[in-house]
Protein backbone atom coordinates (compact mmCIF):
# COMPACT_ATOMS: atom_id res chain seq x y z
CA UNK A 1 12.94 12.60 -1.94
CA UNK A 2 14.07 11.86 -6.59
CA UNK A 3 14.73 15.77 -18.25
CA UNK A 4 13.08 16.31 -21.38
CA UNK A 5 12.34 19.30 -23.73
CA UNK A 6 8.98 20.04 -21.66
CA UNK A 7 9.59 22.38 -18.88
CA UNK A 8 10.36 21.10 -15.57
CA UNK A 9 7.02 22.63 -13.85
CA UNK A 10 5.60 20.38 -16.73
CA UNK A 11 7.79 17.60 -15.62
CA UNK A 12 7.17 18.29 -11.92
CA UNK A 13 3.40 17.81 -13.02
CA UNK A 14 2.69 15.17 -15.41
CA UNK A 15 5.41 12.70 -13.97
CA UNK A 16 5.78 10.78 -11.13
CA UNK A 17 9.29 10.70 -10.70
CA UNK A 18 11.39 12.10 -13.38
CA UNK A 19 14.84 10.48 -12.75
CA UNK A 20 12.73 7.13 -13.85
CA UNK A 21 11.70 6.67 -17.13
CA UNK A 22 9.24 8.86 -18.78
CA UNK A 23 6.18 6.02 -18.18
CA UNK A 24 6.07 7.70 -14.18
CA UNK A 25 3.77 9.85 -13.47
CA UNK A 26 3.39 10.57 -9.71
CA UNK A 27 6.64 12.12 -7.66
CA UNK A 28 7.99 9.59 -5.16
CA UNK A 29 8.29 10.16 -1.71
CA UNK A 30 11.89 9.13 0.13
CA UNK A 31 9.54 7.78 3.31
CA UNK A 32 12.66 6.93 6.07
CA UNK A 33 11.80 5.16 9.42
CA UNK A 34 14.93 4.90 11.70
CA UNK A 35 14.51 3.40 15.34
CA UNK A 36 17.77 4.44 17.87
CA UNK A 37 17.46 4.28 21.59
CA UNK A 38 15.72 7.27 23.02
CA UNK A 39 17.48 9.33 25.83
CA UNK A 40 14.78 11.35 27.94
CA UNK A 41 15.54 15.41 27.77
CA UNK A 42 14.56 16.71 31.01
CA UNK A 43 13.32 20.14 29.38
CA UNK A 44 11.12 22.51 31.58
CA UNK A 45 8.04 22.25 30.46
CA UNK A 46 6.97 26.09 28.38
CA UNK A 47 4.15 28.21 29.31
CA UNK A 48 1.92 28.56 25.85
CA UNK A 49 -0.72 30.72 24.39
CA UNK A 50 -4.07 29.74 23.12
CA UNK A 51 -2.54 29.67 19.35
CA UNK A 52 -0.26 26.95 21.19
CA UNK A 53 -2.38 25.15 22.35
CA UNK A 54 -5.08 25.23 18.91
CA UNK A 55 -1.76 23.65 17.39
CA UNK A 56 -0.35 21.63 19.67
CA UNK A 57 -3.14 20.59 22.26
CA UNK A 58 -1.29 21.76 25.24
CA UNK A 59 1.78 22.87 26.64
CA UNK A 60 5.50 21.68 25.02
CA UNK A 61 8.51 20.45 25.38
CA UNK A 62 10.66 22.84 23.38
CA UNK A 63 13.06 20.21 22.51
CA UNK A 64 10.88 17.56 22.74
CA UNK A 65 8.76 18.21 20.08
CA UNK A 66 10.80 15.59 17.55
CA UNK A 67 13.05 12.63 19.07
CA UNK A 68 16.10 14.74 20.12
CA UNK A 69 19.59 12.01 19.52
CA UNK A 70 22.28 14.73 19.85
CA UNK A 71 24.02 13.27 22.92
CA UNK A 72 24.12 9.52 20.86
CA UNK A 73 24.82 11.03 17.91
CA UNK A 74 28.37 12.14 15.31
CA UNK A 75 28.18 15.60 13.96
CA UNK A 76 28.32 15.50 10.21
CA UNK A 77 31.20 16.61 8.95
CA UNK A 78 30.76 16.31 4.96
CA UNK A 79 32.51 13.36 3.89
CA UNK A 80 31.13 11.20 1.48
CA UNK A 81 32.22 7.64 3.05
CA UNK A 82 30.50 5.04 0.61
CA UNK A 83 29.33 5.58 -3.07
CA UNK A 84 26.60 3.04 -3.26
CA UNK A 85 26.18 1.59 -6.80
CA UNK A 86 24.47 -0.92 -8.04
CA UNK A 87 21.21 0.17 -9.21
CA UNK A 88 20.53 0.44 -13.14
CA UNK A 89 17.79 3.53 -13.02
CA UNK A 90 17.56 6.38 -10.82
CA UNK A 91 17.17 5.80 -6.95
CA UNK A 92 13.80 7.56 -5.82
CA UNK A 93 13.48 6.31 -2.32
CA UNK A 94 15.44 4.85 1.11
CA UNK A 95 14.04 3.49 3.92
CA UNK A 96 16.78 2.98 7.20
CA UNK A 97 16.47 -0.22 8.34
CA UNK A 98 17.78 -1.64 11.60
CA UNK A 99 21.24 -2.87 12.87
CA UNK A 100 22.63 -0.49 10.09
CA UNK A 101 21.10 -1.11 7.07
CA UNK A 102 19.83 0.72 4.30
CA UNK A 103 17.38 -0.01 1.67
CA UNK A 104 16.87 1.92 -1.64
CA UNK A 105 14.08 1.65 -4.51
CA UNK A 106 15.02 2.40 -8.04
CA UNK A 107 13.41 2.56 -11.37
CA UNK A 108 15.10 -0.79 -12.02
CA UNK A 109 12.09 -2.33 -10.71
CA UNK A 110 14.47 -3.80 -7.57
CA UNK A 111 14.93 -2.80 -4.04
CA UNK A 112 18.98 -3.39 -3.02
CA UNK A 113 19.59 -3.44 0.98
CA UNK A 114 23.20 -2.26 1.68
CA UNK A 115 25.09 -2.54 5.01
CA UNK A 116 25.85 1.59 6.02
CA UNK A 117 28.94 0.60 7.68
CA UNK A 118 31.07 -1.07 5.05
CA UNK A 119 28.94 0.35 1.60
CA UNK A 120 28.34 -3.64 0.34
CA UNK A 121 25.24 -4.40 -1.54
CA UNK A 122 23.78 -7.85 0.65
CA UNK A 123 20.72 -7.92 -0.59
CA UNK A 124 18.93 -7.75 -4.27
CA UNK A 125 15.06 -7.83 -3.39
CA UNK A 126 13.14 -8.78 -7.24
CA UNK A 127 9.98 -9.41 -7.84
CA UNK A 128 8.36 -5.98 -8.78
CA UNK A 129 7.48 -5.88 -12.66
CA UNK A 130 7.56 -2.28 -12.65
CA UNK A 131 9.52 0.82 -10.92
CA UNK A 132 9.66 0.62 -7.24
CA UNK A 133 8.11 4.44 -5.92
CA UNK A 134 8.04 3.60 -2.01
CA UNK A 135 9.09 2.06 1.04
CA UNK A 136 8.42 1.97 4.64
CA UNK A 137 9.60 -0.46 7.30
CA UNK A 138 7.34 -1.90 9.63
CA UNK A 139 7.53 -2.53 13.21
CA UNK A 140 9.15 -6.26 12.92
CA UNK A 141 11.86 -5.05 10.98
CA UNK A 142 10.08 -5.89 7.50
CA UNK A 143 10.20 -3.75 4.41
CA UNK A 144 7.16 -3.20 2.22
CA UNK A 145 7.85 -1.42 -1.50
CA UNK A 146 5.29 -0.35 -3.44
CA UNK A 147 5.30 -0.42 -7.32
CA UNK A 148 4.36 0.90 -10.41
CA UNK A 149 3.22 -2.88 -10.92
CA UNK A 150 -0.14 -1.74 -8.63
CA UNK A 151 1.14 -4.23 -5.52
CA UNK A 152 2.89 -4.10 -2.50
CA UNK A 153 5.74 -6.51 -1.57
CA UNK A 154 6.68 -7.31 2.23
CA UNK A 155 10.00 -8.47 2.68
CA UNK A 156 12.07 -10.46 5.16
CA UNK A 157 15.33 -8.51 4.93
CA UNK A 158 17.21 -10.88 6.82
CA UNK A 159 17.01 -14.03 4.18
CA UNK A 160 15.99 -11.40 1.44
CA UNK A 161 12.70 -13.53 0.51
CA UNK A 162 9.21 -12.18 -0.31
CA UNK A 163 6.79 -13.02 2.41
CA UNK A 164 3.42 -11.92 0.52
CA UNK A 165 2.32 -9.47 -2.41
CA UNK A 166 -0.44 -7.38 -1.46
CA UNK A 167 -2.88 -7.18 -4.23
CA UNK A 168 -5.77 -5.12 -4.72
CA UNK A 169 -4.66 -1.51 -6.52
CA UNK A 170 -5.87 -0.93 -9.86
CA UNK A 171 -2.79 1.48 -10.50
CA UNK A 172 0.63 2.71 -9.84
CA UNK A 173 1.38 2.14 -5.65
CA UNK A 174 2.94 5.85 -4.89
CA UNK A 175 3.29 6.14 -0.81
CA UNK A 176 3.17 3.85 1.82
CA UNK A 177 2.76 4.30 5.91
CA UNK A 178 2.96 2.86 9.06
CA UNK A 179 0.14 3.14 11.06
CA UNK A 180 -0.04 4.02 14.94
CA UNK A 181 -1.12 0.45 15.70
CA UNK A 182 1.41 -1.19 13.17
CA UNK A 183 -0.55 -2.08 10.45
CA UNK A 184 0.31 -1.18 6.68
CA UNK A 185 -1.28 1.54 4.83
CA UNK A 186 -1.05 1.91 0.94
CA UNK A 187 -1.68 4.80 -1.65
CA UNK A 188 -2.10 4.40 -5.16
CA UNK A 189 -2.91 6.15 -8.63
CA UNK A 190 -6.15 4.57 -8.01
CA UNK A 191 -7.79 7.36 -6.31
CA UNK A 192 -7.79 4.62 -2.94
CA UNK A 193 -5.79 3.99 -0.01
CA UNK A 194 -5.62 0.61 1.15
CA UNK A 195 -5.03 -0.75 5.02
CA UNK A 196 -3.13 -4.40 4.84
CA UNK A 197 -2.08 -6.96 7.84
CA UNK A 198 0.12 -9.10 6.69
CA UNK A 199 -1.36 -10.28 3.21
CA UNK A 200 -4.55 -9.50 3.56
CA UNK A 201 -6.22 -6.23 3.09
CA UNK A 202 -8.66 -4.96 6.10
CA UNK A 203 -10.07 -1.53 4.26
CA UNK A 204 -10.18 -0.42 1.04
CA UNK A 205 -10.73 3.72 1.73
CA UNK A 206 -12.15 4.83 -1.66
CA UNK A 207 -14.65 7.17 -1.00
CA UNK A 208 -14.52 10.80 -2.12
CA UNK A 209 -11.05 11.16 -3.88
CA UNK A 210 -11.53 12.07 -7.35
CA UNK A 211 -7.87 11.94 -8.36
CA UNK A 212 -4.80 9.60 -7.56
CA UNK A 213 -3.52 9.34 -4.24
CA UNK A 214 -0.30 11.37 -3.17
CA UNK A 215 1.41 10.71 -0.21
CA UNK A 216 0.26 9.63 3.08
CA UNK A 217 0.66 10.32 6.73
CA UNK A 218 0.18 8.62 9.71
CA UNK A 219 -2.02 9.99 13.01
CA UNK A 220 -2.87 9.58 16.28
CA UNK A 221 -5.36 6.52 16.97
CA UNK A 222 -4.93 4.67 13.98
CA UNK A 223 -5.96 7.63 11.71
CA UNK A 224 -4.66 7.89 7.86
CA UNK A 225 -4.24 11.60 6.41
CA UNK A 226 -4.67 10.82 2.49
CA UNK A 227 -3.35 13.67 0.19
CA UNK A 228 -5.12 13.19 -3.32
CA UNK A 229 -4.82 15.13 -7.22
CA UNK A 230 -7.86 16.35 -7.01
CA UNK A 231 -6.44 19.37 -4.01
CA UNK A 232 -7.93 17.62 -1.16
CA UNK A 233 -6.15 16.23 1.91
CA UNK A 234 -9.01 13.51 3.94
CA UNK A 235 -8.52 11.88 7.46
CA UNK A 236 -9.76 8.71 7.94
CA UNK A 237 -10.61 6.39 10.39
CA UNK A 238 -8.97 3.19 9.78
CA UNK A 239 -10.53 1.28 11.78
CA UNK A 240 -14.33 1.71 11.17
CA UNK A 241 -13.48 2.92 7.17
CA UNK A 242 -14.82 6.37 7.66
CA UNK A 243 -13.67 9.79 6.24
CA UNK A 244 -13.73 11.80 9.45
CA UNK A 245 -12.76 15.39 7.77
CA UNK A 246 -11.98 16.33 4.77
CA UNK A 247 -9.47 19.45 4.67
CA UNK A 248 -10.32 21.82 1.39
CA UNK A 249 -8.03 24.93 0.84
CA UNK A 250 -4.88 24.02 -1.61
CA UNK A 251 -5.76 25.32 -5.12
CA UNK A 252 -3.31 22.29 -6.51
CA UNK A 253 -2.17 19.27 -6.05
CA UNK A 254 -0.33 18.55 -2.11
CA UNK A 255 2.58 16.86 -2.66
CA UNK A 256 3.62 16.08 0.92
CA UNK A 257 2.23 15.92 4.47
CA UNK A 258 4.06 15.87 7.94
CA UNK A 259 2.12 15.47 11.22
CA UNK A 260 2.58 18.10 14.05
CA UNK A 261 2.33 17.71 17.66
CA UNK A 262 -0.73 16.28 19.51
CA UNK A 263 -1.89 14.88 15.84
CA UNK A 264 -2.19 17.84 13.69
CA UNK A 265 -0.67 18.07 10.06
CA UNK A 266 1.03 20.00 7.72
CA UNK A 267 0.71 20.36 3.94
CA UNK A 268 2.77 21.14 1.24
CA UNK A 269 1.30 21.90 -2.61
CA UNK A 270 2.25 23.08 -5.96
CA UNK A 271 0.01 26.22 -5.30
CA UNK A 272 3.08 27.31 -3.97
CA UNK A 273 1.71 27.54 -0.23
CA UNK A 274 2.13 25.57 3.29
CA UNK A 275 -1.14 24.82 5.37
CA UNK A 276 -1.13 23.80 8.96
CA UNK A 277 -4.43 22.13 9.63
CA UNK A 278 -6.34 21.74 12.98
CA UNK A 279 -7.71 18.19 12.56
CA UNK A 280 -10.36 18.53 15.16
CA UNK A 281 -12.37 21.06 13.40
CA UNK A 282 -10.67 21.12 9.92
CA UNK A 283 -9.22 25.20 10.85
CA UNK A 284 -6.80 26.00 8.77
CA UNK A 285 -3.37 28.39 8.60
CA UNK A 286 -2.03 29.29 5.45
CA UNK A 287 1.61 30.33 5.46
CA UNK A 288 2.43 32.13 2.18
CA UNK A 289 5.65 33.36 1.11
CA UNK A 290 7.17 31.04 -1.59
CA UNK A 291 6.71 31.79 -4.98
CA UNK A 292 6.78 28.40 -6.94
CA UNK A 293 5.58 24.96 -6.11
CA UNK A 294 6.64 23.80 -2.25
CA UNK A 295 8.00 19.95 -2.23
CA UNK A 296 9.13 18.66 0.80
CA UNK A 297 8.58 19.66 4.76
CA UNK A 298 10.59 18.91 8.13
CA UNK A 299 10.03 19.91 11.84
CA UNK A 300 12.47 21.04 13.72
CA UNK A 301 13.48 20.58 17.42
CA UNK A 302 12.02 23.67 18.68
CA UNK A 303 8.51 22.53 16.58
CA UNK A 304 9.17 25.29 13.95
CA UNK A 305 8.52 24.07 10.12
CA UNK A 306 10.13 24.17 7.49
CA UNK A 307 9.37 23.95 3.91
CA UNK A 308 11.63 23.48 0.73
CA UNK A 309 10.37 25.06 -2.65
CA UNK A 310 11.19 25.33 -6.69
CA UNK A 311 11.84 29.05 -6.09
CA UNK A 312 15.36 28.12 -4.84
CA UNK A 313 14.65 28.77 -0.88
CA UNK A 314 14.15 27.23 2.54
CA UNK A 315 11.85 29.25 4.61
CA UNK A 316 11.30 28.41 8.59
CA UNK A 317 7.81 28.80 10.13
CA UNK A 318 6.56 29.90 13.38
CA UNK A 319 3.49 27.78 12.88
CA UNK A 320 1.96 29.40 15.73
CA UNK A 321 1.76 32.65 14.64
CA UNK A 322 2.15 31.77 10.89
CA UNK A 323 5.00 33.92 10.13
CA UNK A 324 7.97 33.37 7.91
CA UNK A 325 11.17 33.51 10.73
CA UNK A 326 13.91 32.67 7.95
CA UNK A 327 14.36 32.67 4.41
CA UNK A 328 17.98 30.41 3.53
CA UNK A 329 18.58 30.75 -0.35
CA UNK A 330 19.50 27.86 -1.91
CA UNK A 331 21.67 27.46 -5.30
CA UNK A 332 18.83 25.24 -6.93
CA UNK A 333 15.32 23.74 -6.76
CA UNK A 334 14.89 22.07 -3.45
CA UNK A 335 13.15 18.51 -3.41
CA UNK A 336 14.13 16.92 -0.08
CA UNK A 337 14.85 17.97 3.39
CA UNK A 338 16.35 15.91 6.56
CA UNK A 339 16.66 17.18 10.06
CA UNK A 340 20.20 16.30 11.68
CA UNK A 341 20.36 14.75 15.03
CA UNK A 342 21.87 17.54 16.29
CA UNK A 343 19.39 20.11 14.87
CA UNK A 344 20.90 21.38 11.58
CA UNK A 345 18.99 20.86 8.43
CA UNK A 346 19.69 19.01 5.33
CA UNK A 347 18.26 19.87 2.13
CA UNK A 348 18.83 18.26 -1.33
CA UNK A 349 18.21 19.76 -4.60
CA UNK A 350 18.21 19.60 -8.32
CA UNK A 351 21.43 19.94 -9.38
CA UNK A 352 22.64 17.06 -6.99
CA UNK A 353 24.26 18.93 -4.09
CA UNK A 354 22.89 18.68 -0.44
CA UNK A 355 23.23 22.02 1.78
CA UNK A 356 23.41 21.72 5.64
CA UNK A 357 22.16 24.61 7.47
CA UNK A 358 22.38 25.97 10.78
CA UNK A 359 21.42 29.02 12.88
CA UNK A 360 20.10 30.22 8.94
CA UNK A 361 23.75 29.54 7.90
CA UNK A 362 24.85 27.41 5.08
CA UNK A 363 27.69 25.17 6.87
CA UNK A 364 28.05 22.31 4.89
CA UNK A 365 27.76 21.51 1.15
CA UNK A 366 27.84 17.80 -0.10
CA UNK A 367 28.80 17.76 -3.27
CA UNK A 368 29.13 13.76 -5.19
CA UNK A 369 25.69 13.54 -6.94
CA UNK A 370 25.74 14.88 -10.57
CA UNK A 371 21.78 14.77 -10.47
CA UNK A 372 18.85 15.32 -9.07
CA UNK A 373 18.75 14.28 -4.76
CA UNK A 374 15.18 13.15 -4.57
CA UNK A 375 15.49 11.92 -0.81
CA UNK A 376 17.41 12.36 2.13
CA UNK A 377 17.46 9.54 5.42
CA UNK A 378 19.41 10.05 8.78
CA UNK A 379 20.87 6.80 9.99
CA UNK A 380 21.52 6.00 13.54
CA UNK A 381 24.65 7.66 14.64
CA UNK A 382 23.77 10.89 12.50
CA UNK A 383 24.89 10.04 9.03
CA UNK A 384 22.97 10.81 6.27
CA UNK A 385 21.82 9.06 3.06
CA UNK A 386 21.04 10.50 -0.50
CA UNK A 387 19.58 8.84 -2.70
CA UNK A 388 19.51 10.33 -6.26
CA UNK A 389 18.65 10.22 -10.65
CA UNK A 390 22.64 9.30 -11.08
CA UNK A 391 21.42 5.81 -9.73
CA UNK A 392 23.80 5.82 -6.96
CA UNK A 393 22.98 6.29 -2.70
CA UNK A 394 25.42 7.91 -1.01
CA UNK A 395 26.16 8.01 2.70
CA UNK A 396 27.64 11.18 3.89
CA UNK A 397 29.61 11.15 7.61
């Protein structure tokens, strides 16, 4: 997840994040990365077709398709528990951290870690010289931020100290990942992607984009999907450095990317359409149906897709077939969606109000933010975090 006299497509366009000041230019992508203790689902394994198994690589566990917490977890029941304020800009991204934590990026060029629990600020992490537009936690527990400064910062979140500053981008540092075997990746305005461990960088994967990076998404096998301006979405190896397929379709820019089962992705793009790709042979299924730029995507349990839009809706896919199962019309312009422990769906929108669905019903709405919600995070235990342009998270119970 997160305005002027220019239109908001405009906005939506030209600038990175509009709850920051009017310098950004790239959106910012809420990147969350929670860890709880996995309870196997003993779920008969489903008979599939040949679409199936083009998308998914073989048979599937129904409910197994995303990490299924519903037994652990609290159903959310709408209350807004802690008002977290602190920050001086807008709040464009969170990142869950363990033992309860949560951290959150602002335009104030600082990244504040808060303890869920009790709403308290304990940590003020400066050093950036410019807006902070990412974060992702790694597998030791450390948080990296990128930064409109053009470097990444990895943090110890425990004594709040920066451990190194990854140098190397020419530009603004939109998205970050985690790859499969651990090790950083970075995107920037720069047209690259970058692959770090610990301070130093191992690949510098430059070749082919002709506009700035977008978001980023991890594979299978230490492979790095890389979503650029210039409508192309390329898979690399990180490893050897090589572009292993380069995935041509969107007629504008992708501005997000989720991966599917058995390593194959999803795209999102202001050409108002999703595409499911088949990374193997770079196939492609176009699911059409919204009419204005699509933002944000989620799986859900059952491995359908969803995908919020500008047009006001939430449509689920059967990404199998590529048909539209349900249309849920929201009030405003979704940016951000969450899936619920549980199942339901979370989606946050423009005018600062979050909508949980369920069985295509709207059961919940969280109202608190007066802005824009550009990002939404589950925490352990099935709360949820919003972060949001009134500079404020909230965590919802």
């Amino acid at each position: 997840m997160y305005v002027s006299s220019t239109s908001h497509f405009q906005q939506e366009r030209n600038a990175p994040h509009m709850l920051f000041p009017r310098r950004m230019q790239s959106k910012l992508h809420a990147e969350t990365d929670y860890r709880v203790k996995r309870r196997r689902i003993n779920t008969p394994t489903c008979r599939v077709s040949l679409a199936e198994k083009w998308l998914f690589g073989g048979p599937v566990h129904v409910q197994g398709v995303c990490d299924l917490i519903a037994a652990y977890a609290k159903e959310l029941k709408g209350i807004c528990a802690h008002t977290l304020v602190g920050h001086s800009e807008g709040v464009g991204c969170l990142a869950v951290l363990p033992h309860g934590m949560i951290a959150s990026g602002s335009g104030d060029r600082t990244v504040r870690v808060w303890d869920a629990m009790t709403g308290e600020c304990v940590l003020v992490l400066e050093g950036h010289t410019g807006s902070v537009f990412a974060l992702s936690v790694l597998p030791d527990g450390k948080l990296a931020s990128g930064s409109e400064d053009h470097t990444v910062r990895v943090w110890d979140t425990g004594s709040g100290s920066c451990l190194f500053t990854l140098e190397g981008h020419t530009s603004y540092v939109t998205c970050l990942a985690v790859l499969s075997d651990g090790k950083l990746a970075s995107g920037s305005w720069d047209g690259t992607a970058r692959v770090w461990n610990d301070d130093a960088c191992l690949r510098a994967l430059i070749a082919g984009h002709t506009g700035s990076v977008q978001c980023l998404a991890a594979l299978p096998d230490s492979k790095l999907a890389v979503a650029s301006h210039d409508y192309m979405v390329r898979v690399w190896d990180t490893v050897g450095g090589l572009c292993l397929r380069t995935l041509a379709g969107h007629t504008n820019e992708v501005t997000s990317l989720i991966v599917l089962p058995c390593g194959n992705l999803a795209s999102s793009s202001l050409d108002n359409t999703v595409r499911v790709w088949y990374i193997v042979n770079g196939a492609c299924l176009t699911l059409v149906g919204h009419t204005e730029s699509v933002r944000a995507l989620a799986l859900l349990p059952d491995g359908k897709l969803v995908s919020g839009s500008s047009d006001n809706t939430v449509r689920t896919w059967d990404i199998v077939h590529g048909q539209c199962v349900s249309t849920l019309q929201s009030h405003s312009r979704v940016w951000c969606l969450a899936v619920l422990p549980d199942g339901k769906l979370a989606s946050g929108t423009h005018d600062g109000e979050i909508t949980v669905w369920e069985n295509g019903a709207r059961v919940l709405a969280l109202k608190g933010h007066p802005l824009l919600v550009y990002g939404l995070a589950v925490l352990p235990g099935g709360a949820l975090a919003s972060c949001s342009a009134d500079h404020s998270v909230r965590v919802w119970h």
